[in-house]
N, C-alpha and C. Protein backbone atom coordinates (compact mmCIF):
# COMPACT_ATOMS: atom_id res chain seq x y z
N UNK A 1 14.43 20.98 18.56
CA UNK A 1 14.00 20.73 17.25
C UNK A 1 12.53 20.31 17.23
N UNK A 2 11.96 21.09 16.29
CA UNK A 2 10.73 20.56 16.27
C UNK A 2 9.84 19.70 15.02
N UNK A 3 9.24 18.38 15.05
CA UNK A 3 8.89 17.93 14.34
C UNK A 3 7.64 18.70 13.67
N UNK A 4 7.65 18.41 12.08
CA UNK A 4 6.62 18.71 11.52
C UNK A 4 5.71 17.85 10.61
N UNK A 5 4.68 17.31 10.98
CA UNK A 5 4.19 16.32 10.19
C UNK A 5 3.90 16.16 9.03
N UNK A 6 4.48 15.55 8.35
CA UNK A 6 4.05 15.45 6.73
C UNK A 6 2.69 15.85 6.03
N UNK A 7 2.45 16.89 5.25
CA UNK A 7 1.20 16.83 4.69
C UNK A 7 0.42 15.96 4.03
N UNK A 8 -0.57 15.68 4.12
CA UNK A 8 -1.63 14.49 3.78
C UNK A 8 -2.12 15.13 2.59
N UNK A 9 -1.56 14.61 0.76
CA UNK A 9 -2.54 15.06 0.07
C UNK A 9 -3.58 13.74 -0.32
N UNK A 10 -4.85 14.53 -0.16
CA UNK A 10 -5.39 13.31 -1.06
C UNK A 10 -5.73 13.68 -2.61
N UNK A 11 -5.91 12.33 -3.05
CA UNK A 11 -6.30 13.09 -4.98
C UNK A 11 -7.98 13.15 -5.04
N UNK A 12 -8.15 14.14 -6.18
CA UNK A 12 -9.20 15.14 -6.05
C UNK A 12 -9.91 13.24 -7.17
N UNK A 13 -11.13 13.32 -6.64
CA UNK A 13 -11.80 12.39 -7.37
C UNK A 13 -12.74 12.53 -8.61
N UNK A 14 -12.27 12.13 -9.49
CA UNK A 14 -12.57 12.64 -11.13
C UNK A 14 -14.31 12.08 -11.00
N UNK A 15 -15.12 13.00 -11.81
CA UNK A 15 -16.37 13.21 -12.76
C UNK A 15 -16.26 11.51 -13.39
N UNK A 16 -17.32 10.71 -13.02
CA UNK A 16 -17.47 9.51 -13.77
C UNK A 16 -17.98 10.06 -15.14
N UNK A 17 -18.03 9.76 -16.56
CA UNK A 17 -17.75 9.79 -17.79
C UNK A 17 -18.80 9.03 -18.20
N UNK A 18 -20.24 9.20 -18.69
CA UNK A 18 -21.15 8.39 -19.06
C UNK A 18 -21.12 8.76 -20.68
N UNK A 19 -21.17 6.74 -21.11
CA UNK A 19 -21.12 7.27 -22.76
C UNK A 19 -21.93 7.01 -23.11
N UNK A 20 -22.49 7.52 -24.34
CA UNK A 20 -23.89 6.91 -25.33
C UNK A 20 -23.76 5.65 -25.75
N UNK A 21 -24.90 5.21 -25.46
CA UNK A 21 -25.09 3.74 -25.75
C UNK A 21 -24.94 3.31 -27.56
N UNK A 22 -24.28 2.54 -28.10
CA UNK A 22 -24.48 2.93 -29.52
C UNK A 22 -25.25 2.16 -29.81
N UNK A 23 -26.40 2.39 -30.87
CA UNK A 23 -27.28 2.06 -31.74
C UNK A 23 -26.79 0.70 -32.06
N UNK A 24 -27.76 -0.70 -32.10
CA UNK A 24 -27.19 -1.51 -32.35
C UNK A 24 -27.56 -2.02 -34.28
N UNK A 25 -27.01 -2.67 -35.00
CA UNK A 25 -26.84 -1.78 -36.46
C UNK A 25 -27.21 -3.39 -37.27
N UNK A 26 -28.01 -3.36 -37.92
CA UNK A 26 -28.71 -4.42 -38.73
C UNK A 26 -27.98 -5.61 -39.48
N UNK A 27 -28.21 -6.51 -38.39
CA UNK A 27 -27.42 -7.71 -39.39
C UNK A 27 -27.10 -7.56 -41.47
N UNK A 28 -26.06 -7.86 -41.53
CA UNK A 28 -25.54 -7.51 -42.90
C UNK A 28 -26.42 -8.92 -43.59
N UNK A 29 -26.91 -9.57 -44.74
CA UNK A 29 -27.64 -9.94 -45.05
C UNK A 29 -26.71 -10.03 -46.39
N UNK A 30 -26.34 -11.62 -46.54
CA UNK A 30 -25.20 -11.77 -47.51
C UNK A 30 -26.00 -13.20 -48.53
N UNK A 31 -26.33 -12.57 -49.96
CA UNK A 31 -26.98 -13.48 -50.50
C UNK A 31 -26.42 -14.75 -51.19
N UNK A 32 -26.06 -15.92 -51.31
CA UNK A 32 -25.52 -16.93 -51.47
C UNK A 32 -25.88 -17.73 -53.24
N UNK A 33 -25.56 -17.26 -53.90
CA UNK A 33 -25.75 -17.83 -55.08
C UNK A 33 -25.83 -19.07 -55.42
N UNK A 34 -26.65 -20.41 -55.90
CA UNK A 34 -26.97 -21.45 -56.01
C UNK A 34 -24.97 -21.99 -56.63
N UNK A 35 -24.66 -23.21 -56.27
CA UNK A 35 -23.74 -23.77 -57.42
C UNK A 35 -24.39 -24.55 -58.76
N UNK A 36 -23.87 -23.99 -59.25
CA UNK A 36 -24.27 -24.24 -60.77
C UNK A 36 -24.09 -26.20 -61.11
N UNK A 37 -24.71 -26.61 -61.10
CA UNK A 37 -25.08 -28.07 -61.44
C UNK A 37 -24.07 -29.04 -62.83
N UNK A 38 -22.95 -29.56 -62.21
CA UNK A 38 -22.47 -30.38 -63.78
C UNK A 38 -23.52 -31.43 -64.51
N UNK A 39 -22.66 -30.90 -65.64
CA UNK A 39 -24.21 -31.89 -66.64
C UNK A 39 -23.22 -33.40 -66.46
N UNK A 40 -24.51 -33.83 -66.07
CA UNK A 40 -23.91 -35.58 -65.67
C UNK A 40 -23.83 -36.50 -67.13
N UNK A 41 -22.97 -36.59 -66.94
CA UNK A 41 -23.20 -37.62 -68.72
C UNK A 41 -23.49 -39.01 -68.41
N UNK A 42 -23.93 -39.66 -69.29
CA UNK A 42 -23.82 -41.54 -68.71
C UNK A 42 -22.22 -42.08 -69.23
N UNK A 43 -21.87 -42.73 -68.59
CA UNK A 43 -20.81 -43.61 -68.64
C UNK A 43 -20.58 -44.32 -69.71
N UNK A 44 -19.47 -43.72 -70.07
CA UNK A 44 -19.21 -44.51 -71.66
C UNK A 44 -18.69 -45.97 -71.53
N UNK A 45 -19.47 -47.02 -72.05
CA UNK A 45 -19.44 -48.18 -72.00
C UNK A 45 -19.62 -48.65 -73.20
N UNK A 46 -18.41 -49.68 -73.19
CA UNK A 46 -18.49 -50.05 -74.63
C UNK A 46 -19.80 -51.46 -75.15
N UNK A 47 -20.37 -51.68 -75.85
CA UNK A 47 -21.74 -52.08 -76.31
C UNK A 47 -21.38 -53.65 -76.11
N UNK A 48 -22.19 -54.01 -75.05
CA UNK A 48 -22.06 -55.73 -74.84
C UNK A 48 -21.65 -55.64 -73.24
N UNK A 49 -20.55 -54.22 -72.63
CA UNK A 49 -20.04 -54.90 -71.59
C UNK A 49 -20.46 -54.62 -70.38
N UNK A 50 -20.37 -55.13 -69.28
CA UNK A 50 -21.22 -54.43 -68.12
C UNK A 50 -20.56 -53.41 -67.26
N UNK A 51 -21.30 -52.74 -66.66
CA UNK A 51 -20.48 -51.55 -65.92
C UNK A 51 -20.25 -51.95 -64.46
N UNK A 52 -19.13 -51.65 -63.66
CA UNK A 52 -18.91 -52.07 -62.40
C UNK A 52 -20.00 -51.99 -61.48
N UNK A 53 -20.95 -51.28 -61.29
CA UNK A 53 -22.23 -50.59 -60.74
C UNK A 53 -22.94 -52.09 -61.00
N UNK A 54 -23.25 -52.32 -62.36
CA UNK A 54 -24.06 -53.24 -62.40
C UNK A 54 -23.40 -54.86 -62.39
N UNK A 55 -22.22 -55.17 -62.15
CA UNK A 55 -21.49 -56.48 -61.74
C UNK A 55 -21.65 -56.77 -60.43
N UNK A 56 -21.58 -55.81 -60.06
CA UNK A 56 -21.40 -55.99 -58.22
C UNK A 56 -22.02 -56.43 -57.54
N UNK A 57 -23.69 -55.87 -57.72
CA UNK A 57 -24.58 -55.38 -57.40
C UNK A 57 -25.26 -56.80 -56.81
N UNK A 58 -25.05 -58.06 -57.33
CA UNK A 58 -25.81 -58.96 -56.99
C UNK A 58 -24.75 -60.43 -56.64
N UNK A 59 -23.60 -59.51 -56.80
CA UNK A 59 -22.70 -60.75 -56.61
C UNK A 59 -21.92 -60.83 -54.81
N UNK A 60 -21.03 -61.67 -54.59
CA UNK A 60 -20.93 -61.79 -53.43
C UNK A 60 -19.50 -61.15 -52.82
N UNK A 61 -19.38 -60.82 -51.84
CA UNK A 61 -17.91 -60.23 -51.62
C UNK A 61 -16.93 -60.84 -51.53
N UNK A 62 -15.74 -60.27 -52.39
CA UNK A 62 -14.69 -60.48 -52.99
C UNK A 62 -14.14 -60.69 -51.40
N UNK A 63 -13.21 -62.29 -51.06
CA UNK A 63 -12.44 -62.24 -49.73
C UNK A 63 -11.30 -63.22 -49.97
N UNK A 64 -10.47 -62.98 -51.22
CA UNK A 64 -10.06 -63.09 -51.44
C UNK A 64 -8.37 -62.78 -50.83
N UNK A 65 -8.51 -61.12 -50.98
CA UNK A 65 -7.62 -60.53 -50.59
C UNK A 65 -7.23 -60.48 -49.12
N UNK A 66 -8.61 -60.49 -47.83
CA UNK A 66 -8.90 -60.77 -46.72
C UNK A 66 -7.99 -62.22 -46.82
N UNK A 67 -7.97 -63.45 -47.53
CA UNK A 67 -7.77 -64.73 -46.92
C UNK A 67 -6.17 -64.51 -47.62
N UNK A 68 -5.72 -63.81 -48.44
CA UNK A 68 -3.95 -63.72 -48.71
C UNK A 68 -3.69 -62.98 -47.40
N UNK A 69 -4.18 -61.89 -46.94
CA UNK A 69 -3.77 -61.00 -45.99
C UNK A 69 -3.46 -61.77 -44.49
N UNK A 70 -4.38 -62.71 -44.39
CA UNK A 70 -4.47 -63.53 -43.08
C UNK A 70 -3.77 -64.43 -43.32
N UNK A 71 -3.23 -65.19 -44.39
CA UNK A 71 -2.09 -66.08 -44.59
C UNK A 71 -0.82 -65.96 -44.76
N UNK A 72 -0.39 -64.61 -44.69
CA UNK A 72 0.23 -64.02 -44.40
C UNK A 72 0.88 -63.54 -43.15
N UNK A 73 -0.33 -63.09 -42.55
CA UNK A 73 -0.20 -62.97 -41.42
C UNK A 73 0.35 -63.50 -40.38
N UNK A 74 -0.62 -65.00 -40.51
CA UNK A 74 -0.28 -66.19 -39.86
C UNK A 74 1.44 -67.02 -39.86
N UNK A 75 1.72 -66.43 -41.10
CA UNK A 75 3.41 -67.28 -41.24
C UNK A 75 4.10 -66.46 -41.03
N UNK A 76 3.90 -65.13 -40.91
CA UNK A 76 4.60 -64.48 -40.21
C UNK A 76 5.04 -64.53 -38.72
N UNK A 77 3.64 -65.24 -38.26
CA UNK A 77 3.31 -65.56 -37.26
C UNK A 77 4.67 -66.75 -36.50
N UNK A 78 4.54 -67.71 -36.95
CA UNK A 78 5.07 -68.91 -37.25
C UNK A 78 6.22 -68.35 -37.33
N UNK A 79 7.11 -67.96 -38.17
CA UNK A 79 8.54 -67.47 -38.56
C UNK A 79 9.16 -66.84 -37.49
N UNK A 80 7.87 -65.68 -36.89
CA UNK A 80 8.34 -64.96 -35.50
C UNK A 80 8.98 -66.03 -34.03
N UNK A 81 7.71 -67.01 -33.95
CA UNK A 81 7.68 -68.21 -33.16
C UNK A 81 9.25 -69.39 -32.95
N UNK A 82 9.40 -69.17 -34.31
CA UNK A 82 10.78 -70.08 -35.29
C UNK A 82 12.02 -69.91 -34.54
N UNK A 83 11.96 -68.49 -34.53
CA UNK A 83 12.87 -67.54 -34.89
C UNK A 83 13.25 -67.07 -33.39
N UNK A 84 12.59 -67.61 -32.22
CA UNK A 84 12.76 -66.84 -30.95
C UNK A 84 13.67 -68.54 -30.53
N UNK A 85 14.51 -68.09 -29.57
CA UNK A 85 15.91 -69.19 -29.17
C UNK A 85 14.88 -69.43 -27.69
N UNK A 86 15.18 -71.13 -27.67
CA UNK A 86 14.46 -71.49 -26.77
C UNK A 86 14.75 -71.11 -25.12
N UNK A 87 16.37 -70.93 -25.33
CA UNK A 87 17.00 -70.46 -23.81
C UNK A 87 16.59 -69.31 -23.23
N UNK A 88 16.19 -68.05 -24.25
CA UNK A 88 15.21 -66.58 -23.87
C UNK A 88 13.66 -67.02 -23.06
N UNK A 89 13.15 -68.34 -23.35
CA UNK A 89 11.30 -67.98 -23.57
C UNK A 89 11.61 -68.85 -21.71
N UNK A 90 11.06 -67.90 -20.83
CA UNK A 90 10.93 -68.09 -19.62
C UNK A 90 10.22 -69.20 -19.21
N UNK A 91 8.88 -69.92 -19.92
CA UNK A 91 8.22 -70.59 -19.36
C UNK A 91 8.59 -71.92 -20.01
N UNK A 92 9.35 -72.95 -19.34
CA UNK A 92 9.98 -74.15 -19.35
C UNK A 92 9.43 -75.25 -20.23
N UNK A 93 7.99 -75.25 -20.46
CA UNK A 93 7.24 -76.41 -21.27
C UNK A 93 7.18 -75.27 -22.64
N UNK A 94 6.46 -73.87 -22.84
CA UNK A 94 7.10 -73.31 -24.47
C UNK A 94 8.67 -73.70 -24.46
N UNK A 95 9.29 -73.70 -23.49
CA UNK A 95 10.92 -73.22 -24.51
C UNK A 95 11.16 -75.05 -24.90
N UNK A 96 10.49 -75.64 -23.98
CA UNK A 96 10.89 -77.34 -25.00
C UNK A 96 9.87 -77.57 -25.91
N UNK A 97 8.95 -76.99 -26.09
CA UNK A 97 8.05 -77.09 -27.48
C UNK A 97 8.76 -76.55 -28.41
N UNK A 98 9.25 -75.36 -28.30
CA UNK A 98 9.86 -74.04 -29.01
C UNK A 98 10.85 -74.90 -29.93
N UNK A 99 11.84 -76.13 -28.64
CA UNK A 99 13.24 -76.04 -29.15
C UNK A 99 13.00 -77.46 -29.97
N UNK A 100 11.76 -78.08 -29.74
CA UNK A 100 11.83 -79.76 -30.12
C UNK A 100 10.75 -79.13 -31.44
N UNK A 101 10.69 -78.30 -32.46
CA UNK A 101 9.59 -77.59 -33.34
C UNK A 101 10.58 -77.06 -33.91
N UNK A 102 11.52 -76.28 -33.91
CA UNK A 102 12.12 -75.08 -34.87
C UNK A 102 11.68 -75.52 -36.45
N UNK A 103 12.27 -76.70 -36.52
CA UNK A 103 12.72 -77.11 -37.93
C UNK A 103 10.78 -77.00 -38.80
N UNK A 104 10.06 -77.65 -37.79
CA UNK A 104 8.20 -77.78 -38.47
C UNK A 104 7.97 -76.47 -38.42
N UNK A 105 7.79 -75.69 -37.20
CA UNK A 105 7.95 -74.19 -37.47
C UNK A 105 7.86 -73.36 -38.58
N UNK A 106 9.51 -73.62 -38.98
CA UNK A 106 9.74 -73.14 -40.02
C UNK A 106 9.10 -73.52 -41.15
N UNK A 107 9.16 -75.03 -41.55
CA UNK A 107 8.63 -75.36 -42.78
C UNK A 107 7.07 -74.95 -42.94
N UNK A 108 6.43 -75.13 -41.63
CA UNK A 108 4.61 -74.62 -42.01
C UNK A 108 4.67 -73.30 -42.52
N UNK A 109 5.40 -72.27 -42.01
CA UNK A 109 5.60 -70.83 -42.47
C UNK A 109 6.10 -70.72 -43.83
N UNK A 110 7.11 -71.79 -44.62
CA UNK A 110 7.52 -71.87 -45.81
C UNK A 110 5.91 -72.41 -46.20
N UNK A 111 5.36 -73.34 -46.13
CA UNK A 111 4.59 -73.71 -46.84
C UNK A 111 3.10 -72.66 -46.84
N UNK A 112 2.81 -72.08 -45.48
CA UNK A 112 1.63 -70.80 -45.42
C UNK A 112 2.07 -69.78 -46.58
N UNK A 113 3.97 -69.41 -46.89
CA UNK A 113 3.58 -68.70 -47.67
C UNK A 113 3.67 -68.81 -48.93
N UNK A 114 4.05 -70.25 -49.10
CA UNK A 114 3.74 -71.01 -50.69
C UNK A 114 1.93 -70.75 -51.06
N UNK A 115 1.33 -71.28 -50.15
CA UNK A 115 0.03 -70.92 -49.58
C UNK A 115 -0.76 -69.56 -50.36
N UNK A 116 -0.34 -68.57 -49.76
CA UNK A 116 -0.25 -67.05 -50.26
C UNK A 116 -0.10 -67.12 -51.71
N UNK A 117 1.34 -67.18 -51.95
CA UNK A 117 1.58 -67.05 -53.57
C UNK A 117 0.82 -67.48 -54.64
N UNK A 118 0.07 -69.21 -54.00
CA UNK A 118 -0.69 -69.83 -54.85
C UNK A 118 -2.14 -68.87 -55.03
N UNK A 119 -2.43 -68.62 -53.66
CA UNK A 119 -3.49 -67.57 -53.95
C UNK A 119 -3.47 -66.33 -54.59
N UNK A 120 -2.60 -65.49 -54.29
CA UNK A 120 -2.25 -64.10 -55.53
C UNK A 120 -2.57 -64.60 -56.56
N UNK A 121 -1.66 -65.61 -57.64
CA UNK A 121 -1.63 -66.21 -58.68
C UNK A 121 -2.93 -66.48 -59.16
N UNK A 122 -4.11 -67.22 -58.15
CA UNK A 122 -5.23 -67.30 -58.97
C UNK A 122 -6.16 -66.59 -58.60
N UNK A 123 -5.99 -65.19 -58.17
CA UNK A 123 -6.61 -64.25 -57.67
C UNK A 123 -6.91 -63.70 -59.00
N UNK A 124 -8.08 -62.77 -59.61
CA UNK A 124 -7.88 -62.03 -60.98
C UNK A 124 -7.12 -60.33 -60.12
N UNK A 125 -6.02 -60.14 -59.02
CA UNK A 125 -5.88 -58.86 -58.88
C UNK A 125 -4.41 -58.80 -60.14
């Protein structure tokens, strides 16, 4: 028997393909029309009273709301403090402050937010 060796094709190698470069083509040029201006009116104010613009302007900042917000805060604070059981708090001198306090605790937090209320009340909000 005689062997016959496989034929070797190779592939025929294609014509490289050169393309035209294309023309490169003029920015489009898109004109933007002004916005049209509202007619500003003055502020209708009634005759005698002042306008918020001009109350403000020389007076001092309102911290009012800042000192309800923080008194608040604070007895919340307190209530949280109140409110934790002295046998949980790991460190031995808080949990006998903690447990010989509940009752003042509490009441400073009743009274911080008596505190509060009094302030809303004579707040003008």
């Amino acid at each position: 028997m005689t062997k016959v060796a496989p034929k070797v094709v190779r592939p025929k190698h294609k014509k490289a393909v050169h393309h035209k470069k294309a023309r490169a083509k003029p920015p489009v040029v898109v004109k933007v029309k002004p916005k049209p201006k509202p007619n500003a009116l003055p502020p209708q104010v009634p005759v005698g009273a002042e306008s918020a613009a001009a109350s403000s302007s020389g007076t001092k900042p309102d911290l009012t709301s800042t000192l309800i917000i923080g008194i608040l805060g604070i007895s919340m604070m307190v209530f949280a403090v109140a409110a934790i059981p002295a046998r949980v708090v790991p460190w031995r001198h808080v949990a006998y402050f903690i447990h010989q306090r509940h009752v003042d605790l509490t009441l400073f937090g009743i009274v911080l937010l008596a505190a509060a209320a009094v302030a809303i009340l004579l707040s003008k909000h």
